[in-house]
Protein backbone atom coordinates (compact mmCIF):
# COMPACT_ATOMS: atom_id res chain seq x y z
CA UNK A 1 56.61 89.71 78.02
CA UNK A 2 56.21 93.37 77.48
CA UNK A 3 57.55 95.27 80.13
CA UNK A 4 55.74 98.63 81.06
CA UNK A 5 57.04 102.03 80.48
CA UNK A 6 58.07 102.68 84.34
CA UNK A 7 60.24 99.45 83.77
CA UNK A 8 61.94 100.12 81.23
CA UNK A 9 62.93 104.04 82.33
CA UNK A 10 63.75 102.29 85.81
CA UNK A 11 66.01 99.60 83.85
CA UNK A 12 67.34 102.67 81.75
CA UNK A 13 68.31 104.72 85.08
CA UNK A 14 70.11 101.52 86.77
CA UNK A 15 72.30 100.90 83.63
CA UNK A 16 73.55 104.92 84.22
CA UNK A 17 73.58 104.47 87.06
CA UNK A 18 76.00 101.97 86.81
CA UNK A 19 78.30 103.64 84.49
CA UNK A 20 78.38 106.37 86.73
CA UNK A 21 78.91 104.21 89.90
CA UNK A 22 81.98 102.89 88.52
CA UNK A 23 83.49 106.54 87.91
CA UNK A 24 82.38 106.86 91.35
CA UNK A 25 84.18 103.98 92.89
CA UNK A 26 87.46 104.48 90.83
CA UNK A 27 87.37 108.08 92.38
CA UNK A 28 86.21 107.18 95.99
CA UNK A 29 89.08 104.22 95.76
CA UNK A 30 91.92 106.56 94.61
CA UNK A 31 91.08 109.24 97.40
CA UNK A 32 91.05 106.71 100.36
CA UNK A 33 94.44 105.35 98.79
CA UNK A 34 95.66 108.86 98.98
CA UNK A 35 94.25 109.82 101.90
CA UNK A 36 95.76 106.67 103.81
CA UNK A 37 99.03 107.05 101.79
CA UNK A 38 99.27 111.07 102.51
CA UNK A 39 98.23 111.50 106.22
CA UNK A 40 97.83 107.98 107.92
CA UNK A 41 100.18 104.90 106.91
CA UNK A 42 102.46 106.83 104.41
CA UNK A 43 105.61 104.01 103.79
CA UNK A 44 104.68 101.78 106.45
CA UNK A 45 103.10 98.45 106.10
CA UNK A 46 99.43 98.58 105.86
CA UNK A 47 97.09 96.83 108.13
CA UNK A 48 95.49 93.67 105.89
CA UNK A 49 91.98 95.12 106.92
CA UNK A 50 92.51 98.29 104.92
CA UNK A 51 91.92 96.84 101.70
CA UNK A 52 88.26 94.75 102.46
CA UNK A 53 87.39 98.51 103.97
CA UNK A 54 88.25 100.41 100.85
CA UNK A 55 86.80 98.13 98.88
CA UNK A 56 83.29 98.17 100.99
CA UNK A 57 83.29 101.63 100.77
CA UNK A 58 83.98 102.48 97.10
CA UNK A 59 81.31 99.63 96.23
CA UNK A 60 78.63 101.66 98.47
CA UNK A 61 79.50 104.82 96.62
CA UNK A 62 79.19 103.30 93.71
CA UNK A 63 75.83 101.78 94.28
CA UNK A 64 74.27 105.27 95.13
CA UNK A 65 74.50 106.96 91.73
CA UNK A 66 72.85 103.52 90.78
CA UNK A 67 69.84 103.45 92.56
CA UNK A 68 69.39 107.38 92.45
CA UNK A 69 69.10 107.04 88.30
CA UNK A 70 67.14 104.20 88.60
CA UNK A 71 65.01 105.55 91.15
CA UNK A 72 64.56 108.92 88.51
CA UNK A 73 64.50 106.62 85.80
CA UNK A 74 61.24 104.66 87.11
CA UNK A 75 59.63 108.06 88.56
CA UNK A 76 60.26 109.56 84.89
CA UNK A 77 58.39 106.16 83.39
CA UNK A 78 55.20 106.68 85.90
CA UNK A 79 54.81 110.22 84.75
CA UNK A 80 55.13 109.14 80.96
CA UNK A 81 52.80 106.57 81.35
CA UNK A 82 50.03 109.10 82.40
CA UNK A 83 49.93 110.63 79.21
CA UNK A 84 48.29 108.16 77.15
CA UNK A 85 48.89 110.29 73.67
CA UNK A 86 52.77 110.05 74.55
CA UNK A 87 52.96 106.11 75.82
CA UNK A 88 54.23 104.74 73.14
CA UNK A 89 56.86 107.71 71.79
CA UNK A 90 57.87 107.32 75.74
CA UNK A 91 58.48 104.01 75.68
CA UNK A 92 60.46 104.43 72.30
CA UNK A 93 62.78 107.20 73.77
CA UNK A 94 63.04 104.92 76.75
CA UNK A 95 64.63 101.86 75.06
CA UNK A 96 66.42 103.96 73.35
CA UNK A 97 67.79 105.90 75.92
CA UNK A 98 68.65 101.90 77.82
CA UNK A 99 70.19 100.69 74.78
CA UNK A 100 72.36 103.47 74.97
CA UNK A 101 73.36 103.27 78.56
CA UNK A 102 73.69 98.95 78.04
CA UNK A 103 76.32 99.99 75.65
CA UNK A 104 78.04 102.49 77.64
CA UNK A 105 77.99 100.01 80.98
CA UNK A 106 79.38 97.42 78.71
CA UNK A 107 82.14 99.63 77.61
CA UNK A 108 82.72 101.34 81.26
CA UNK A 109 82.88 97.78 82.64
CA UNK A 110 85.20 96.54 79.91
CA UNK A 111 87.27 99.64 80.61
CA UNK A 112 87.96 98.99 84.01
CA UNK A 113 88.23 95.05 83.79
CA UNK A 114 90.87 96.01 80.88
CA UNK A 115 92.76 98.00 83.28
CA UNK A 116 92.44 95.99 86.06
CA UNK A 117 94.04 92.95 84.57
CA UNK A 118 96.44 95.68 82.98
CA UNK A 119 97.25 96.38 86.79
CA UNK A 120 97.47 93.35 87.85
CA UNK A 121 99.92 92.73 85.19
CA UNK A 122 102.32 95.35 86.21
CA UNK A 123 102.03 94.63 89.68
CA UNK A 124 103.22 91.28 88.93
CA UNK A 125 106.46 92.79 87.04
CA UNK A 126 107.17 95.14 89.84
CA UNK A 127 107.27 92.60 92.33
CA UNK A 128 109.49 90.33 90.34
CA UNK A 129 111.71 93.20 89.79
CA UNK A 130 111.89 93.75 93.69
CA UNK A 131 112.37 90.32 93.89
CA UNK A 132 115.56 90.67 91.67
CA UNK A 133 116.90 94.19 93.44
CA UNK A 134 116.32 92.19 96.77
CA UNK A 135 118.74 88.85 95.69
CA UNK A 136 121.15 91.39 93.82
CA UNK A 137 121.30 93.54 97.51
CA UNK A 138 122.12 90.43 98.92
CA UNK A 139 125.08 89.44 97.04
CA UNK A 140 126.56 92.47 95.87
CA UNK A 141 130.11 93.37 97.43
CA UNK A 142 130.65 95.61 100.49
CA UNK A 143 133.40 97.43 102.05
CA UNK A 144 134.44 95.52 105.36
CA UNK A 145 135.26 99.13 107.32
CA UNK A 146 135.66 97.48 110.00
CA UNK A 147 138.64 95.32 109.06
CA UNK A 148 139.94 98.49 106.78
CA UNK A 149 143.32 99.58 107.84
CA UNK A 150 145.82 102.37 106.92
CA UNK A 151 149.45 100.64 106.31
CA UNK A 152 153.24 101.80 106.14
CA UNK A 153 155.46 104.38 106.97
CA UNK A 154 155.79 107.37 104.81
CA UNK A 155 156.53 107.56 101.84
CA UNK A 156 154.93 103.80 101.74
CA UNK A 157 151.85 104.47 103.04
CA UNK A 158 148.69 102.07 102.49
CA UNK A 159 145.03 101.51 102.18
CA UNK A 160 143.90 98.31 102.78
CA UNK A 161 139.92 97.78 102.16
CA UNK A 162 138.88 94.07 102.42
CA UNK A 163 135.78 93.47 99.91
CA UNK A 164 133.40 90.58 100.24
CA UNK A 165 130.23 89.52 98.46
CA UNK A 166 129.17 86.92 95.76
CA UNK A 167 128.00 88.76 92.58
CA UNK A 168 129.94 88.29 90.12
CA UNK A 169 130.96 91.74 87.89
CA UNK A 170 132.37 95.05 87.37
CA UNK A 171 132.40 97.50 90.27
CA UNK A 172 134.13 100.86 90.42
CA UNK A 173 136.19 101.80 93.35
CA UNK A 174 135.77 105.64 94.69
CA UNK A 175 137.74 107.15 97.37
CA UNK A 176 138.83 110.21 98.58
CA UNK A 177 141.05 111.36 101.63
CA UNK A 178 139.19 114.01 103.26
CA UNK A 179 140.68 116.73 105.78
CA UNK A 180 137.68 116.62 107.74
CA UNK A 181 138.28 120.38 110.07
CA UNK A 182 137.35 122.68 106.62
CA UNK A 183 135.74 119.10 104.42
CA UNK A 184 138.59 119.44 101.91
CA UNK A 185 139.52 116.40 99.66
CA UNK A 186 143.28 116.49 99.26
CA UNK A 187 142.90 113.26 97.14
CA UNK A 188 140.75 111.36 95.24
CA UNK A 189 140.72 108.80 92.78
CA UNK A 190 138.65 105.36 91.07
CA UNK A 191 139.63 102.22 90.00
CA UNK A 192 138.06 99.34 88.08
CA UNK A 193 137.51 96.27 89.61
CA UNK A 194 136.35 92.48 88.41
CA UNK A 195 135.25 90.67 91.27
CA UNK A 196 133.83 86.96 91.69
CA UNK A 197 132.56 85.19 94.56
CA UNK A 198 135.62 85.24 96.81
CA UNK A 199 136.90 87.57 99.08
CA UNK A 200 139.84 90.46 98.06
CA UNK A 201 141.68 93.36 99.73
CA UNK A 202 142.30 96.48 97.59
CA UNK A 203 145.44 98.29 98.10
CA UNK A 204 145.29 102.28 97.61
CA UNK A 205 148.52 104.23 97.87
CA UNK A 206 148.46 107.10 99.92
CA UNK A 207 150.67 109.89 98.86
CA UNK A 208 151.67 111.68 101.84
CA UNK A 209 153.55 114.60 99.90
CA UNK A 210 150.38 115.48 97.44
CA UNK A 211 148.22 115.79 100.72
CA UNK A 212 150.75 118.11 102.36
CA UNK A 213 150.94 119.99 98.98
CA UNK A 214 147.45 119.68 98.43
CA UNK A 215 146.65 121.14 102.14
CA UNK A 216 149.22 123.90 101.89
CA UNK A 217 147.01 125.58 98.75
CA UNK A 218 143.79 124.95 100.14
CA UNK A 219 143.58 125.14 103.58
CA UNK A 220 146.72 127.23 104.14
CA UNK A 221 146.47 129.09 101.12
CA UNK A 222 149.61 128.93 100.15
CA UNK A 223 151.27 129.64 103.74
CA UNK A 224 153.63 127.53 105.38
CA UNK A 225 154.82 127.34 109.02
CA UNK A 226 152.08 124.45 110.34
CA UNK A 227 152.94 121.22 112.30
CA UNK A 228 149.75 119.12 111.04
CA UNK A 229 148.58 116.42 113.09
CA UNK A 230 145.36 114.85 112.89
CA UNK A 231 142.93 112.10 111.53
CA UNK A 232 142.39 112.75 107.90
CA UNK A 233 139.55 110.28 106.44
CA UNK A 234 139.47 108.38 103.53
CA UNK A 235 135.97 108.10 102.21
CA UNK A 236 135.18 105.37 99.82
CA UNK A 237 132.18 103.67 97.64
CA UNK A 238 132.02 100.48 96.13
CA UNK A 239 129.50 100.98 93.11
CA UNK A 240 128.51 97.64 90.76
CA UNK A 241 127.98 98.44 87.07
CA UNK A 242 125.07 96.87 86.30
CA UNK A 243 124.97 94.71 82.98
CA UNK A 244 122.20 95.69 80.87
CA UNK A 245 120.20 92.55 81.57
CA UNK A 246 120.33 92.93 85.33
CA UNK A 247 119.18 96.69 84.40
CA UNK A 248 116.53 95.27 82.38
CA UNK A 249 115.55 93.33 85.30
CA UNK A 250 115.60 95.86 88.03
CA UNK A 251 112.78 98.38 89.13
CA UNK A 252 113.56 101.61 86.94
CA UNK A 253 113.35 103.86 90.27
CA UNK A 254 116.11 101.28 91.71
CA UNK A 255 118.06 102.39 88.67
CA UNK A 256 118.03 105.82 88.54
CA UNK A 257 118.16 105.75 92.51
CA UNK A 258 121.71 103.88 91.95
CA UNK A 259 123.16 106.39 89.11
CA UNK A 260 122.15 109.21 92.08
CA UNK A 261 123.98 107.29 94.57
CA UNK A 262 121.26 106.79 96.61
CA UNK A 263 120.73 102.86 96.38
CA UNK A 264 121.16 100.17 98.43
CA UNK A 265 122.79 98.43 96.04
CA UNK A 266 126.42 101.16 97.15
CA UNK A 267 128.39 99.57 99.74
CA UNK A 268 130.11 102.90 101.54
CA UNK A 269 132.77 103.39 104.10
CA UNK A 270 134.69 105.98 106.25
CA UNK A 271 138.25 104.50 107.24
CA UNK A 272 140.56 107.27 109.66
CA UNK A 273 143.32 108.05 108.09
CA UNK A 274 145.95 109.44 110.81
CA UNK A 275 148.53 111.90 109.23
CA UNK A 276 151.62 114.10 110.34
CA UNK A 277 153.71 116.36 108.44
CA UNK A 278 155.43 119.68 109.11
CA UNK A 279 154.23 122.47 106.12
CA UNK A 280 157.57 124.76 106.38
């Protein structure tokens, strides 16, 4: 069957049309997305109907480029198949011109089926490793503040900070005991821990005579003469180190988040800490 001129200019339009439709939709797509993220639902859940709507939408503005060229394309092919001298170098240009845009719809279509399995892929890996951050949130070790309790009579003063959780590993221990009227740590310190699945209580001593020397250079500056009385507050963290296969296994934000202690995966705690001592 030998298709007239018109049809093949028309066929020619719709196949650039095409390619350009699916620029189109990529770009309508990724503006709604943004648009929705930016100024509507932002972190919150998003209502199941917002991704049939999307998708209606970018599909419709990616049909328009299509019939537009194909609509120029067929309007080109009328006018070139008034001029009877030019018919057949028309219809030449024109096949060419729709072999041309086959190839390039072919490749744009490739393109994006490419990166949409390559999508699809990665969103499969992130939600395994959110999967993995969730079960290790759920069994890493926490600070029990609520049981915590300060120990002892000076000098023999204790911490005690009951831990609990089931993963088993390395965590590190940070604390600090805070004078809390000018936010002054008077003492700090880490420590190492292994922990399995069963419960412990760390024991921190708490060296009365460093805080009152520690308070008489930088709160007092050096003065003396001050009857000090008051809640102090130890501040602690419980941070896991990660093995390099749980790493390996977590979201990389959920990694970085936890070396800028701002994961969920820290277990923190504020324990009062109530102090007297005369500064003379």
């Amino acid at each position: 069957m030998r298709l007239k001129t018109r049809t093949i200019w028309m066929l020619a339009g719709l196949s650039w049309g095409l390619l350009v439709g699916l620029a189109v939709s990529l770009q309508t797509a990724a503006f709604l997305f943004g648009v929705g993220w930016l100024f509507v639902f932002g972190d919150n859940p998003w209502p199941a109907a917002v991704g049939p709507v999307v998708l209606s939408m970018t599909i419709a503005a990616g049909l328009v480029p299509a019939f537009l060229l194909g609509w120029i394309g067929r309007r080109l092919g009328i006018a070139f198949e008034s001029e009877t001298r030019q018919r057949l170098r028309a219809r030449r240009r024109g096949w060419t011109v729709l072999a041309v845009a086959v190839g390039g719809a072919v490749l744009g279509v490739s393109a994006v089926v490419g990166g949409s399995l390559g999508d699809r892929a990665d969103r499969a890996d992130r939600r395994a490793a959110d999967r993995q951050l969730a079960a290790i949130v759920a069994k890493v070790h926490r600070i029990d503040a609520s049981a915590a309790s300060v120990t002892g009579t000076e000098p023999d003063r204790r911490l005690q900070i009951p831990i609990d959780g089931e993963r088993i590993g390395a965590y590190t221990l940070e604390w600090a005991i805070v004078e809390t009227l000018h936010n002054t740590d008077l003492d700090a310190g880490t420590r190492r821990l292994e922990l399995t699945e069963e419960s412990v209580v760390e024991t921190i001593p708490i060296d009365v005579s460093r805080l009152r020397e520690v308070y008489r250079e930088t709160v007092l500056q050096g003065r003396g003469g001050a009857l000090v009385e008051e809640d102090f507050e130890a501040r602690l963290r419980l941070r896991p180190e990660l093995s390099s296969d749980e790493a390996a296994r977590l979201p990389d934000m959920a990694v970085r988040n936890l070396a800028l202690g701002q994961s969920d995966l820290l277990s923190d705690a504020i324990i009062p800490v109530p102090v007297r001592f005369e500064i003379r």
